[in-house]
Protein backbone atom coordinates (compact mmCIF):
# COMPACT_ATOMS: atom_id res chain seq x y z
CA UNK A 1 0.00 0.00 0.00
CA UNK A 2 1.28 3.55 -0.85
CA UNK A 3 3.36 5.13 1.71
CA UNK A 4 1.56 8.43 0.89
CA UNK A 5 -1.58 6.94 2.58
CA UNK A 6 -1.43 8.63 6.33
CA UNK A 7 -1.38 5.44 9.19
CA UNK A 8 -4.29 7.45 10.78
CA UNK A 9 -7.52 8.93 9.88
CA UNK A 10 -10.55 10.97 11.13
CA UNK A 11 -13.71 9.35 11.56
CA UNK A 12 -17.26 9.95 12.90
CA UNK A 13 -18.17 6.77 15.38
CA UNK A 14 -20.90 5.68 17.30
CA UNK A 15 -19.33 4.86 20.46
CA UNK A 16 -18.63 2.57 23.18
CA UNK A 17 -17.44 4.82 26.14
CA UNK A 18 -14.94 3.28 28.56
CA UNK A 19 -14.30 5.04 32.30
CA UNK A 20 -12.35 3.33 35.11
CA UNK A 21 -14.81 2.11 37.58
CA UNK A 22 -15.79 4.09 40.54
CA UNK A 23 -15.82 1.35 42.96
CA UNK A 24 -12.27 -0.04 43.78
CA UNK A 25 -9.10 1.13 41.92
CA UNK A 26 -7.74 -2.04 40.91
CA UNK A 27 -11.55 -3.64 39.14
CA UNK A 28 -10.79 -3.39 35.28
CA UNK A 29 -12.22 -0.50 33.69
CA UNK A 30 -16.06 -0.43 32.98
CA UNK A 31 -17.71 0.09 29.13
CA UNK A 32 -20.82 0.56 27.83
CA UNK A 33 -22.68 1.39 24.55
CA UNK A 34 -23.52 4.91 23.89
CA UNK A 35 -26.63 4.66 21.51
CA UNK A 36 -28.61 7.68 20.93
CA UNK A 37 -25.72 10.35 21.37
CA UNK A 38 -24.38 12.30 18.93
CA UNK A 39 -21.51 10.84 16.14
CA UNK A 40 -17.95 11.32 17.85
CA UNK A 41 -14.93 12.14 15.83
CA UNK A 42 -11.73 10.06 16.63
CA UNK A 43 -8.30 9.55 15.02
CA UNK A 44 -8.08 5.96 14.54
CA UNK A 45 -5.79 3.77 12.60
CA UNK A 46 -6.24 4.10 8.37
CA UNK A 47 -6.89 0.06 6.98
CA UNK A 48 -4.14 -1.31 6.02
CA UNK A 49 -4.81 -4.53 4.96
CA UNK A 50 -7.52 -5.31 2.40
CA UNK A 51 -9.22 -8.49 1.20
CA UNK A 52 -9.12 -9.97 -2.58
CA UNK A 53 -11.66 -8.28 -3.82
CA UNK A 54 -11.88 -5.26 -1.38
CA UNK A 55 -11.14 -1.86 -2.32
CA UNK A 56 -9.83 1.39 -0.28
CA UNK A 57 -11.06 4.69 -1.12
CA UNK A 58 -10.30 8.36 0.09
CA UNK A 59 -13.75 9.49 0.57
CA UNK A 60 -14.56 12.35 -1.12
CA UNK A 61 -18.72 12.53 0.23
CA UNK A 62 -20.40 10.50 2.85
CA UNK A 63 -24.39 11.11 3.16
CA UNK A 64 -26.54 10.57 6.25
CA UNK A 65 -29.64 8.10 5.45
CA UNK A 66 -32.72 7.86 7.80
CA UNK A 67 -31.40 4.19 8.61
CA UNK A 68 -28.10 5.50 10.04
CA UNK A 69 -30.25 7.11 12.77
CA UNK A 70 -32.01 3.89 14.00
CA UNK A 71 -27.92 2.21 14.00
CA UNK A 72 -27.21 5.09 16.48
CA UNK A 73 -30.54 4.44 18.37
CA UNK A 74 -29.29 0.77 18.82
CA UNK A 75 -32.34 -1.36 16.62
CA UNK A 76 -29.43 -3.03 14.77
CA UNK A 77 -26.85 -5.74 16.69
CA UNK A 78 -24.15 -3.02 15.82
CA UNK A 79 -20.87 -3.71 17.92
CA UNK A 80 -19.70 -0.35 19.02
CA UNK A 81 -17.08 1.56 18.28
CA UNK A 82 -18.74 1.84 14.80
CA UNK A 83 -18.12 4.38 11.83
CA UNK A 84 -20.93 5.46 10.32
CA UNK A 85 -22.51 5.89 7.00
CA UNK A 86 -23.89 4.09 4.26
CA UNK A 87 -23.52 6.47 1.42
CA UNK A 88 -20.46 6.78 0.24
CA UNK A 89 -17.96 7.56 -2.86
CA UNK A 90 -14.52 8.51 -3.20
CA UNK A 91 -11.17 7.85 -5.53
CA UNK A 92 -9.33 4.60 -4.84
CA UNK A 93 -6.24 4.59 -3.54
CA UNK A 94 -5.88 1.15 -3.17
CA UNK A 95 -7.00 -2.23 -4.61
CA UNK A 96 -7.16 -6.21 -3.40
CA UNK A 97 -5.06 -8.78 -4.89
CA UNK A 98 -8.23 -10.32 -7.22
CA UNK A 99 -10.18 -6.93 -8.32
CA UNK A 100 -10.21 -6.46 -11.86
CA UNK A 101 -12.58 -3.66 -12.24
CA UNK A 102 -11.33 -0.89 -10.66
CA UNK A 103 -7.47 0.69 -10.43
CA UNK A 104 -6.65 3.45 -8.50
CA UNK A 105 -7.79 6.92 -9.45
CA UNK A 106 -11.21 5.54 -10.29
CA UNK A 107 -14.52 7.75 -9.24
CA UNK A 108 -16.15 4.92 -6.89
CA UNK A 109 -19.78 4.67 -5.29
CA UNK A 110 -19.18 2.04 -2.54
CA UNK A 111 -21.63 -0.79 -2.34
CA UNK A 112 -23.46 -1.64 0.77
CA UNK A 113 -23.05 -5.60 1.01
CA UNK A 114 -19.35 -6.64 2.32
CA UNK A 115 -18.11 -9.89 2.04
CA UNK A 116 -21.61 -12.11 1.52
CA UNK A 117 -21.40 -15.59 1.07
CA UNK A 118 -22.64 -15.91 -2.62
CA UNK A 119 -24.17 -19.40 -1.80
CA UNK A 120 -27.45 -18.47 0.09
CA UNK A 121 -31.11 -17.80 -1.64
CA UNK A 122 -30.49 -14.00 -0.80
CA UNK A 123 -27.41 -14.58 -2.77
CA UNK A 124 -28.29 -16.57 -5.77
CA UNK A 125 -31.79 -15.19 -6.26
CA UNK A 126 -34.52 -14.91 -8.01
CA UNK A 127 -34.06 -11.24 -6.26
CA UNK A 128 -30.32 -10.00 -6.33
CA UNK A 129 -30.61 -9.34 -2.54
CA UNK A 130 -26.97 -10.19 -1.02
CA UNK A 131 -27.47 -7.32 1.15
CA UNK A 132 -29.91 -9.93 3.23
CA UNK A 133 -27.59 -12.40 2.92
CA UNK A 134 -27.08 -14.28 6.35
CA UNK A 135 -23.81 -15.28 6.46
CA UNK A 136 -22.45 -11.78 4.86
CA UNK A 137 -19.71 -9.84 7.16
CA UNK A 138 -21.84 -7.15 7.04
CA UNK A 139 -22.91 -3.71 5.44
CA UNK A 140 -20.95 -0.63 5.68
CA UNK A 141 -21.77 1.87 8.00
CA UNK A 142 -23.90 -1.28 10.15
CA UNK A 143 -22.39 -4.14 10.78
CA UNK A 144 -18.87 -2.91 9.79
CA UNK A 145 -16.97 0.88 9.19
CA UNK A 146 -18.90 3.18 7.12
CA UNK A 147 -17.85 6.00 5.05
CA UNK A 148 -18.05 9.06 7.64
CA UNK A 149 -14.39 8.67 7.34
CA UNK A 150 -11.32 10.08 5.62
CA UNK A 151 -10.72 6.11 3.97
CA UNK A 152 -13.24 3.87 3.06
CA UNK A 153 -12.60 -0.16 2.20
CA UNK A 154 -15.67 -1.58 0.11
CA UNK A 155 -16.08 -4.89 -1.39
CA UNK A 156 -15.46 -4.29 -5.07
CA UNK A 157 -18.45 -6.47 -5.93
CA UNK A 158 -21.10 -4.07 -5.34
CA UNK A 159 -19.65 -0.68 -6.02
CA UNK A 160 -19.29 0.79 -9.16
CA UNK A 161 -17.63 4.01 -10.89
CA UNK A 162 -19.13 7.21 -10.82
CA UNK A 163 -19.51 9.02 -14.18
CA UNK A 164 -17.05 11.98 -14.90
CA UNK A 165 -20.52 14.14 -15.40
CA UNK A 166 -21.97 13.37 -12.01
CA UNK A 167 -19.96 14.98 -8.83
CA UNK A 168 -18.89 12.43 -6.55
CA UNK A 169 -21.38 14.55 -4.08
CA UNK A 170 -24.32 13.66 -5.89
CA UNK A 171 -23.71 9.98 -6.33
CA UNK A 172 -23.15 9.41 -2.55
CA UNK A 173 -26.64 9.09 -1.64
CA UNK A 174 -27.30 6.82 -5.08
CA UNK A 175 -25.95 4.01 -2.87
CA UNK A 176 -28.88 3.77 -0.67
CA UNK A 177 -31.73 6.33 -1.74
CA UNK A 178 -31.10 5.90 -5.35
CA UNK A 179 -31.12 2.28 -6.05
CA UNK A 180 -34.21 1.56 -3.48
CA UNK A 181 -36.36 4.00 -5.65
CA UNK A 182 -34.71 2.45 -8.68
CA UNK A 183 -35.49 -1.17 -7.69
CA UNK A 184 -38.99 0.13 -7.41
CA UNK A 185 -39.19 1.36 -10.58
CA UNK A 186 -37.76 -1.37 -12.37
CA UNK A 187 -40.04 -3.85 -10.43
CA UNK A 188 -43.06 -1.70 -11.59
CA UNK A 189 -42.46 -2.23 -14.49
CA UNK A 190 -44.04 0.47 -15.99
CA UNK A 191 -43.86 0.83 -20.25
CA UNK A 192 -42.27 3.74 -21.74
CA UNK A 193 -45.35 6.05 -21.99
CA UNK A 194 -47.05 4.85 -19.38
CA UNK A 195 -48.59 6.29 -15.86
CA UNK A 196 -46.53 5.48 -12.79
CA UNK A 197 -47.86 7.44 -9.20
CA UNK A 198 -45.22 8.32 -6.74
CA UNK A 199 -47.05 8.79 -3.30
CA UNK A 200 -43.85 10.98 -1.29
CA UNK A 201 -42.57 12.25 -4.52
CA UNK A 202 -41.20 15.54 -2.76
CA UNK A 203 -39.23 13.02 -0.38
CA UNK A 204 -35.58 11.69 -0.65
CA UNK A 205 -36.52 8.46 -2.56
CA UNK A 206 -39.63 10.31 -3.86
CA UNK A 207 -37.65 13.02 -6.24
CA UNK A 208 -34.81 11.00 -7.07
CA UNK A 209 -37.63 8.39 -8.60
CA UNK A 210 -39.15 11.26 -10.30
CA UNK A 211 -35.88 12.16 -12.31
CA UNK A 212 -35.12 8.28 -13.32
CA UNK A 213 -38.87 7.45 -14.55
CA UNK A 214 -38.73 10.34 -16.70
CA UNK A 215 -35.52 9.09 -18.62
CA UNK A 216 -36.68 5.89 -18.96
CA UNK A 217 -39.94 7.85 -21.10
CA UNK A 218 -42.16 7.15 -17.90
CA UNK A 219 -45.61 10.02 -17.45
CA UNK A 220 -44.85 10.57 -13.08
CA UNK A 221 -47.60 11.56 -11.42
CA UNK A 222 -46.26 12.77 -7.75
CA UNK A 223 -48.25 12.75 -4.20
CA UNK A 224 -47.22 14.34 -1.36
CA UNK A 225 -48.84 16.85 1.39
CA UNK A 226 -46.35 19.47 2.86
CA UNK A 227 -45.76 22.61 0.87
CA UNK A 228 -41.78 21.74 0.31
CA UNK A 229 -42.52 18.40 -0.92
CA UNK A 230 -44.70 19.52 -3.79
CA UNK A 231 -42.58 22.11 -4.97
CA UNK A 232 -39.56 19.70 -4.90
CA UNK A 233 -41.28 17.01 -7.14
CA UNK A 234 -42.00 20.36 -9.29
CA UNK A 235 -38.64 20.90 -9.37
CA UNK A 236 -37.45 17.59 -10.01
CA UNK A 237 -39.36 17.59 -13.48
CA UNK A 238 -42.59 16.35 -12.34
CA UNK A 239 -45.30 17.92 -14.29
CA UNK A 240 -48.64 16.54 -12.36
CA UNK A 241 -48.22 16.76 -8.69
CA UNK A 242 -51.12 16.37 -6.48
CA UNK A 243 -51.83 17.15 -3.07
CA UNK A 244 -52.52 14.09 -0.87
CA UNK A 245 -53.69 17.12 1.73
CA UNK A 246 -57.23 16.69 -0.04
CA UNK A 247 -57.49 13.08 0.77
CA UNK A 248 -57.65 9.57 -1.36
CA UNK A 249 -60.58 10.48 -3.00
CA UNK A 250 -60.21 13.42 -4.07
CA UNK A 251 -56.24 12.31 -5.23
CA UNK A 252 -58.01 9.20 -7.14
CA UNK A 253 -60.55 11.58 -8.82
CA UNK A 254 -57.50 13.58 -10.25
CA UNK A 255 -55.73 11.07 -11.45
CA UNK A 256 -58.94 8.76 -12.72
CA UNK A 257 -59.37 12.79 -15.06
CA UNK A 258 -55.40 13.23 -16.14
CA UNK A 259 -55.52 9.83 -17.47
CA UNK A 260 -58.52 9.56 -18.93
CA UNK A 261 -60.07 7.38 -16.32
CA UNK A 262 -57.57 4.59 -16.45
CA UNK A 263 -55.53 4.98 -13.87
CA UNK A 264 -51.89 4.39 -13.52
CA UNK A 265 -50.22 1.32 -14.40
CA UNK A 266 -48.58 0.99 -11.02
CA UNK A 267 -47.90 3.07 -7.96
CA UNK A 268 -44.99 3.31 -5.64
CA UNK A 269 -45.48 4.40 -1.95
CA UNK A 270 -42.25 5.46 -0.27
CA UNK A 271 -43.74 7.81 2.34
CA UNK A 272 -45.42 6.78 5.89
CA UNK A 273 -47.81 9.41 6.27
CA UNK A 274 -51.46 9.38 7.29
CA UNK A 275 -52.64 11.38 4.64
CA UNK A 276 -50.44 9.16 1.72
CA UNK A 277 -52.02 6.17 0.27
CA UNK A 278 -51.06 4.45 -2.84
């Protein structure tokens, strides 16, 4: 590995806090898990070592996802300390002794799956879901280091180079947000020309969606209730965007009249809220 790569780094960890325990001097020093606190930067040691097919990057954007919040409330089996983030891209610096795909200076999104077994039903399908695989090491920013840090090691597998036209900024979140609206999309299955509803278009997942339907020649019709929602679906391209403020029936009557009472072909819910119904 390059000697121009520091042996240290900054990262942003949830933490396990150790103090020397209050009761006798020579008991071994108490730790516990500090869920629901804020991220904590350290200096800890840069990887060194990588696997076959395992990757190191300089991270260049890390973004925060609604699921890193429920690793630092503790509803994963996360083994603290833990660097967080899911979302991540950066230029490699280094590669493993089997990847073929990537060389260093390469634009990278990291993938989320690390190290799955490859044998499993998660693994071999129908669905391509090795992030669910049971034996897998674990997902960045979960289960192992994320990419809130100044070096990143991914599993070469699952990530994949970032066009020169996109900013390494804007594919971070792709790595999450992006391909779970995209695997909605593509199981849709919606024909070029056709009527697809996205109930939480204004959303993270919601206006990302918008954007990749309409490339692939897809008429978006976007749902959502606050004020800032429906002007961001606006502003993502969406050209019918209905307020789910007037409720479902009112919604379905709109839609039933822009399409000429047929409906949409499918609809895709990524929003929780009372008011949104697919």
């Amino acid at each position: 590995m390059s000697s121009l790569i520091p042996g240290e780094m900054l990262a942003a960890q949830v933490v396990k806090v150790t103090h020397p325990s209050p009761s006798c001097h020579i008991q071994p020093v108490t730790s516990y898990s500090q869920f629901n606190e804020r991220y904590q930067i350290h200096k800890i040691p840069t990887p060194r070592s990588l696997g076959p097919n395992e990757i190191l990057l300089k991270t260049a954007a890390a973004s925060l996802c609604h699921t890193d919040l429920l690793v630092t409330a503790g509803k994963f089996p996360t083994k603290l300390p833990r660097t967080a983030s899911h979302e991540g891209t950066g230029i490699v610096q280094a590669v493993g002794s089997a990847v073929k795909d990537f060389k260093i200076g390469d634009r990278v999104m990291a993938g989320l799956p690390k190290r799955p077994c490859g044998d499993c039903i998660n693994c071999k399908g129908p669905e391509n879901w090795h992030q669910y695989c049971q034996n897998i090491e674990g997902c960045i920013g979960f289960l192992v280091d994320g990419a809130f840090a100044e070096y990143l090691v991914a599993d070469s597998a699952f990530s994949a180079k970032v066009p020169d036209d996109l900013s390494l900024v804007s594919a971070a979140p792709l790595a999450c947000a992006g391909i779970t609206i995209w695997g909605g999309i593509v199981r849709a299955a919606v024909p070029k020309n056709g009527w697809l509803a996205i109930v939480g278009s204004g959303g993270g997942l919601g206006h990302l969606g918008i954007q990749m339907a309409r490339v692939k020649g897809i008429n978006v019709i976007g749902i959502d209730a606050p004020d800032e929602g429906i002007a961001l679906s606006k502003e993502a391209g969406c050209e019918h965007v209905f307020d789910a403020r007037k409720g479902k029936e009112e919604v379905v009557r709109e839609v039933q009249a822009l399409t000429n009472g047929l409906g949409v072909e499918a609809a895709i819910n990524v929003s929780y809220h009372e008011y949104h119904a697919a």
